[in-house]
N, C-alpha and C. Protein backbone atom coordinates (compact mmCIF):
# COMPACT_ATOMS: atom_id res chain seq x y z
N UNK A 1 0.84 -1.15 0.00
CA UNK A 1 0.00 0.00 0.00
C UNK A 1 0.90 1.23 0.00
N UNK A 2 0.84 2.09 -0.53
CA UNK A 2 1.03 3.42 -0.86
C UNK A 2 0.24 4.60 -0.33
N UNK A 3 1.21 5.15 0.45
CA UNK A 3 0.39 6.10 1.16
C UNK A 3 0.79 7.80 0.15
N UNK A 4 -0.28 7.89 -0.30
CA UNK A 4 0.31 9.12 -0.95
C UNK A 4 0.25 10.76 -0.65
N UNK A 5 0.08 10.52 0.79
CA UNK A 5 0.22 11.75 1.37
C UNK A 5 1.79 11.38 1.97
N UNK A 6 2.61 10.55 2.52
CA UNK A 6 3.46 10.87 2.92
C UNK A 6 4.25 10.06 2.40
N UNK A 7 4.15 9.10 1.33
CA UNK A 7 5.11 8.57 0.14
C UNK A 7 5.42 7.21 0.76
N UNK A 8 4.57 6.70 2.11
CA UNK A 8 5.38 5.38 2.78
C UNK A 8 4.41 4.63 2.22
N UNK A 9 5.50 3.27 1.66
CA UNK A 9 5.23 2.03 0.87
C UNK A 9 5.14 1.16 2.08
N UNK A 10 3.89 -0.07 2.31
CA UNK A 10 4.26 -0.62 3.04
C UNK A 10 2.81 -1.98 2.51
N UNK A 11 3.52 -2.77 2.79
CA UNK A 11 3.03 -4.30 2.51
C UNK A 11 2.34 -5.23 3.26
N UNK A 12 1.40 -6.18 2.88
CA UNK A 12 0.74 -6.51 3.90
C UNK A 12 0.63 -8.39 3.46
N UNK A 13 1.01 -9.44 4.00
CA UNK A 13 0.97 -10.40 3.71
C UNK A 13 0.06 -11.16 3.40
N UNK A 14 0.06 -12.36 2.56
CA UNK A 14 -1.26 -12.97 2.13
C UNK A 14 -0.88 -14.47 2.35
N UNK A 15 0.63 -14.71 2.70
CA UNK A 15 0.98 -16.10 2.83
C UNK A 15 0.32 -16.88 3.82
N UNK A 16 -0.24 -17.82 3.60
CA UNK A 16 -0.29 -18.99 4.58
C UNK A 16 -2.28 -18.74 4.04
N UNK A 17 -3.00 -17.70 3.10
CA UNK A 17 -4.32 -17.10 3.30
C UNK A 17 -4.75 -18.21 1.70
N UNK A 18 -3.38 -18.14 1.05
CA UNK A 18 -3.47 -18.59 -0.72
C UNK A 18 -2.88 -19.93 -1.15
N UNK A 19 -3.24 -20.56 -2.03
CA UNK A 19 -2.36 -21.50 -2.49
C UNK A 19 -1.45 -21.22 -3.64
N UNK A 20 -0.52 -21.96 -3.50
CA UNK A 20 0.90 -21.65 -4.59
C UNK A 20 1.53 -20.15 -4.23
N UNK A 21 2.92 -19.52 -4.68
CA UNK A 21 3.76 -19.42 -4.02
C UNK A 21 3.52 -17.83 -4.96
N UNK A 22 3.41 -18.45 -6.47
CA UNK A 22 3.51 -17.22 -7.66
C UNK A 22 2.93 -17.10 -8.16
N UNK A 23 1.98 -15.84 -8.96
CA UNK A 23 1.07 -15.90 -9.79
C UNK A 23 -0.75 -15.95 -9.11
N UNK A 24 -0.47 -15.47 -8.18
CA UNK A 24 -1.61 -15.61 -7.73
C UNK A 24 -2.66 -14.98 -7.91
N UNK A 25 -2.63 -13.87 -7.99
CA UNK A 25 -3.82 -12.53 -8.43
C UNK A 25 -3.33 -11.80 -9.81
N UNK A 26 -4.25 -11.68 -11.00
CA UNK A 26 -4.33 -10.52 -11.76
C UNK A 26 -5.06 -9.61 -12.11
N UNK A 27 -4.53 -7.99 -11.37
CA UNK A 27 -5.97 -7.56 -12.21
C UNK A 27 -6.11 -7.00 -10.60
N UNK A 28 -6.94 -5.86 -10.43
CA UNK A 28 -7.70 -5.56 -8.93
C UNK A 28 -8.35 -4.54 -9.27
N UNK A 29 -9.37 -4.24 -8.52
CA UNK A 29 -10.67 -3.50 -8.85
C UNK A 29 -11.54 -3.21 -7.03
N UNK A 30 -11.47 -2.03 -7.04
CA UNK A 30 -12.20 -1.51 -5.78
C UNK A 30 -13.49 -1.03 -5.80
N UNK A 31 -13.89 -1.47 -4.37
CA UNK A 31 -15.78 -0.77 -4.23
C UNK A 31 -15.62 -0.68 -2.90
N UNK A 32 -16.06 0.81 -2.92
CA UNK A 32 -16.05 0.72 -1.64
C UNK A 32 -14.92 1.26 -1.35
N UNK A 33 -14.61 0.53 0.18
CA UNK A 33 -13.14 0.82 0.81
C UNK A 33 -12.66 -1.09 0.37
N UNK A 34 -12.84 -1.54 -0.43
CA UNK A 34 -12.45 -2.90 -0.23
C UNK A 34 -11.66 -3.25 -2.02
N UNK A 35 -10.51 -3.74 -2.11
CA UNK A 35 -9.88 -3.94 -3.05
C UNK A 35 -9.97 -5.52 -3.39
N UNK A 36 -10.45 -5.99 -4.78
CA UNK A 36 -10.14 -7.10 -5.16
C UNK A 36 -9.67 -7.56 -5.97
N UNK A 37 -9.06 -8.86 -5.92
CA UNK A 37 -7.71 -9.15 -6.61
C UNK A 37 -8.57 -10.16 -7.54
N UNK A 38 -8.31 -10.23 -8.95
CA UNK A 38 -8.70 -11.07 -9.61
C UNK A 38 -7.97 -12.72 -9.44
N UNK A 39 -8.48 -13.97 -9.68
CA UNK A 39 -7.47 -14.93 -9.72
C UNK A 39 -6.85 -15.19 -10.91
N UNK A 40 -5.63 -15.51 -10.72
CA UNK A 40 -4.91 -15.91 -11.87
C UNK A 40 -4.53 -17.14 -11.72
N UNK A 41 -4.40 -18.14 -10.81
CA UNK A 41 -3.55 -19.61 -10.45
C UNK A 41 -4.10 -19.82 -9.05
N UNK A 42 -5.64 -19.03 -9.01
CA UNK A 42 -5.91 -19.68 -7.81
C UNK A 42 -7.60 -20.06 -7.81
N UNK A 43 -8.06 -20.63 -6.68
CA UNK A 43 -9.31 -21.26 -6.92
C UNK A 43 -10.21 -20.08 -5.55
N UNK A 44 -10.00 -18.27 -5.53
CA UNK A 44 -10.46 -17.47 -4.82
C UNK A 44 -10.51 -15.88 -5.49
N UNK A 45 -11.01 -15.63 -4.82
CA UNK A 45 -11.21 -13.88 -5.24
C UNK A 45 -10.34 -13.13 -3.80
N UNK A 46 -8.94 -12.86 -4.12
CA UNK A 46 -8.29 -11.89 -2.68
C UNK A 46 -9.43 -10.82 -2.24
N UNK A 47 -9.20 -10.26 -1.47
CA UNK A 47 -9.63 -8.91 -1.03
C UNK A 47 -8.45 -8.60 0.38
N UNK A 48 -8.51 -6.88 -0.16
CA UNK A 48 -8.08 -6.12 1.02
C UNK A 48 -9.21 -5.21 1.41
N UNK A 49 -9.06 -5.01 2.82
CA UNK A 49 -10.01 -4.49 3.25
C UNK A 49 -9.40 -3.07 3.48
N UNK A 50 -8.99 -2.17 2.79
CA UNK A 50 -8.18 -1.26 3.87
C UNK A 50 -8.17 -0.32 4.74
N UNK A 51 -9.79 -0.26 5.75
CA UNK A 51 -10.25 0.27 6.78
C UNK A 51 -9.34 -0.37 7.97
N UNK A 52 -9.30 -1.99 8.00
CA UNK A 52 -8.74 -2.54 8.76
C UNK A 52 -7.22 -2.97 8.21
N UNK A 53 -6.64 -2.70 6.98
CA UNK A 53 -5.65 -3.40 6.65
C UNK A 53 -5.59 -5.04 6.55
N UNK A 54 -6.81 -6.04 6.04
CA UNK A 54 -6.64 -6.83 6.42
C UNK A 54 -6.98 -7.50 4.91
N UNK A 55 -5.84 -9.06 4.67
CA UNK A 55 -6.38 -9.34 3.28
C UNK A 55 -6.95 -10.37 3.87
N UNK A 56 -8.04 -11.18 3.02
CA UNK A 56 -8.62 -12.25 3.09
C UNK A 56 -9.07 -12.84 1.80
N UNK A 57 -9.79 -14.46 1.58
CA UNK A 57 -10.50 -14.91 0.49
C UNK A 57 -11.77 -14.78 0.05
N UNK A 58 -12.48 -14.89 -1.23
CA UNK A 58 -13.91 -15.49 -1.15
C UNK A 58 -13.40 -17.14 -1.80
N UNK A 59 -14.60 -17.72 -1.86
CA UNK A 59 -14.03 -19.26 -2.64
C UNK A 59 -14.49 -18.95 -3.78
N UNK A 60 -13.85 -19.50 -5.06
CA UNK A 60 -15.07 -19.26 -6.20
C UNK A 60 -14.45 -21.04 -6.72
N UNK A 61 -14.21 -21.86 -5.29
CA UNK A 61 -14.27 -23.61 -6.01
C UNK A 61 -15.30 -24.07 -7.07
N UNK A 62 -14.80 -24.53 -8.01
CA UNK A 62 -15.65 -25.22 -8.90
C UNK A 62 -15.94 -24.16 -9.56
N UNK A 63 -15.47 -22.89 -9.68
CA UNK A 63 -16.13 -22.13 -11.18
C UNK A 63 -14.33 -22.09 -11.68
N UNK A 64 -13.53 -22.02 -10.95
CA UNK A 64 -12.28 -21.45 -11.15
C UNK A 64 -11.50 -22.83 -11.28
N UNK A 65 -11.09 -23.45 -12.27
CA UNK A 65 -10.36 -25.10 -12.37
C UNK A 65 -9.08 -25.23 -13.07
N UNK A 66 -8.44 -23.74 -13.37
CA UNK A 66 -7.29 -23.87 -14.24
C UNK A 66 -6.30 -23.02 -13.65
N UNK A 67 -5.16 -22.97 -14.54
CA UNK A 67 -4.19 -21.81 -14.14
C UNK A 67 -4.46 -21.01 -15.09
N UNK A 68 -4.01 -19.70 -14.65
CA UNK A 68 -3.90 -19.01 -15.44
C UNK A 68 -5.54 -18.07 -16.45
N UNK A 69 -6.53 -18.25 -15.29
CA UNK A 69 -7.74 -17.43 -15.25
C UNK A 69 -8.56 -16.60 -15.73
N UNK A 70 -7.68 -15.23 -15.18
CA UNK A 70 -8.30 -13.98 -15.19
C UNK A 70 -6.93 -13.35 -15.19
N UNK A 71 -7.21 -12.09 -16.03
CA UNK A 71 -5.63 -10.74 -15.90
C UNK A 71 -6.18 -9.10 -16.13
N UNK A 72 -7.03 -9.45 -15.34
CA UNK A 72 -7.60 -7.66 -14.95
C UNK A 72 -9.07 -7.76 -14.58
N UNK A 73 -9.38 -6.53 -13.80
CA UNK A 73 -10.59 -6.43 -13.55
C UNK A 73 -11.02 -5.00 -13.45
N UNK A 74 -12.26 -5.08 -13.31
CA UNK A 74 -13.11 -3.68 -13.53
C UNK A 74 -14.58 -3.71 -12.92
N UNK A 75 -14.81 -2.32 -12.38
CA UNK A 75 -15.62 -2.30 -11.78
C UNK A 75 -17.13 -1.69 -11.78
N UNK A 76 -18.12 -1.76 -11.62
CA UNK A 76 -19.31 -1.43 -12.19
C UNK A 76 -20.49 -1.50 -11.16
N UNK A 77 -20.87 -0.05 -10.70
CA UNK A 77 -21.63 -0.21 -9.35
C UNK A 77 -21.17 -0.75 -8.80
N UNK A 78 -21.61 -2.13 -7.89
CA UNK A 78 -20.79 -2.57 -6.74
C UNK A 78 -20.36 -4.41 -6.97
N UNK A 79 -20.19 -4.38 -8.74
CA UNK A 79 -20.34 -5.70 -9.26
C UNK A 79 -18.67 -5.63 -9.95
N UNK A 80 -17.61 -6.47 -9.66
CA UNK A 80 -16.33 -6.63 -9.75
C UNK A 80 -16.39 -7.68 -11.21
N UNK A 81 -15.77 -7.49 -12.07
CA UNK A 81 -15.78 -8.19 -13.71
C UNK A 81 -14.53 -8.24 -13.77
N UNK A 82 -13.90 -9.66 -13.88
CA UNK A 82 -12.81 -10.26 -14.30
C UNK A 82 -12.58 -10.80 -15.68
N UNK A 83 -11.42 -9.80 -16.05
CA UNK A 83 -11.12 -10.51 -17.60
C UNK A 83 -10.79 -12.11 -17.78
N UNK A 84 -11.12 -12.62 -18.48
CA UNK A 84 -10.88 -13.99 -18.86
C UNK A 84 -9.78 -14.26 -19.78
N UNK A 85 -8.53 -15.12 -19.15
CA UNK A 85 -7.50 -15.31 -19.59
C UNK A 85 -7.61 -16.30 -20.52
N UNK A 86 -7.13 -17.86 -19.76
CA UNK A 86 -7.31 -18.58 -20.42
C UNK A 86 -8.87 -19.62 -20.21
N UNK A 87 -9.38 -18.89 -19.99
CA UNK A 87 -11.29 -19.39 -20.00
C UNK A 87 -12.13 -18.45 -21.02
N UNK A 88 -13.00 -19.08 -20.83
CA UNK A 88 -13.94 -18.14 -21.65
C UNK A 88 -15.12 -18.00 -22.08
N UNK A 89 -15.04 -17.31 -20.07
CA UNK A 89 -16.29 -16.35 -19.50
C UNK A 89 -15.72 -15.51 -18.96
N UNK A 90 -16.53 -14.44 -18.94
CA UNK A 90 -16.16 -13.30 -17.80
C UNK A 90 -16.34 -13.75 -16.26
N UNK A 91 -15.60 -13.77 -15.31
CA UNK A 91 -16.58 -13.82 -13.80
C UNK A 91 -16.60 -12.98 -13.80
N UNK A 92 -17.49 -12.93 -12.76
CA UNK A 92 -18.69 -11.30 -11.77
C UNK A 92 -18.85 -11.90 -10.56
N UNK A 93 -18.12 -10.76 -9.69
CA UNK A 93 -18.51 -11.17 -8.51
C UNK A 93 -19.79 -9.81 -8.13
N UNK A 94 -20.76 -10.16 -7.79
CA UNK A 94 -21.61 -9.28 -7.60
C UNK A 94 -22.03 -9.24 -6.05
């Protein structure tokens, strides 16, 4: 996170929250105060919350079955649209 009133960079961990090591999110799209990470090599939707600083998952098991997913997202009212990598559908998390 980037604070751009006083230029401090500072990071917030997701290990031990995701599976696999690399490649995990592409793509993020905010509503709200809440940031979400598209999947790219994973079987979830990240989110940061950054009222509390806190990341966490949604599951999206069984819609999400490959690597390599989704690589951007965008946002629309309060409905999050993930580009489709190597699939081909859009998800929506609504």
């Amino acid at each position: 996170m980037l604070d751009t009133d006083s230029g401090a960079f500072t990071t917030y961990a997701t290990t031990g929250l995701t599976a696999g090591a690399s490649g995990k999110y592409s793509g993020a799209a905010a509503v709200g105060t809440t940031v979400y990470f598209g999947p790219y090599s994973q079987d979830n939707v990240g989110y940061f919350d950054t009222v509390n600083n806190v990341f966490g998952t949604l599951a999206a098991t069984g819609l999400v079955t490959s690597k390599r997913e989704f690589c951007g997202a965008a946002t629309v009212g309060n409905s999050v649209y993930f580009v489709p990598y190597d699939l081909t559908d859009v998800g929506v998390l609504a």
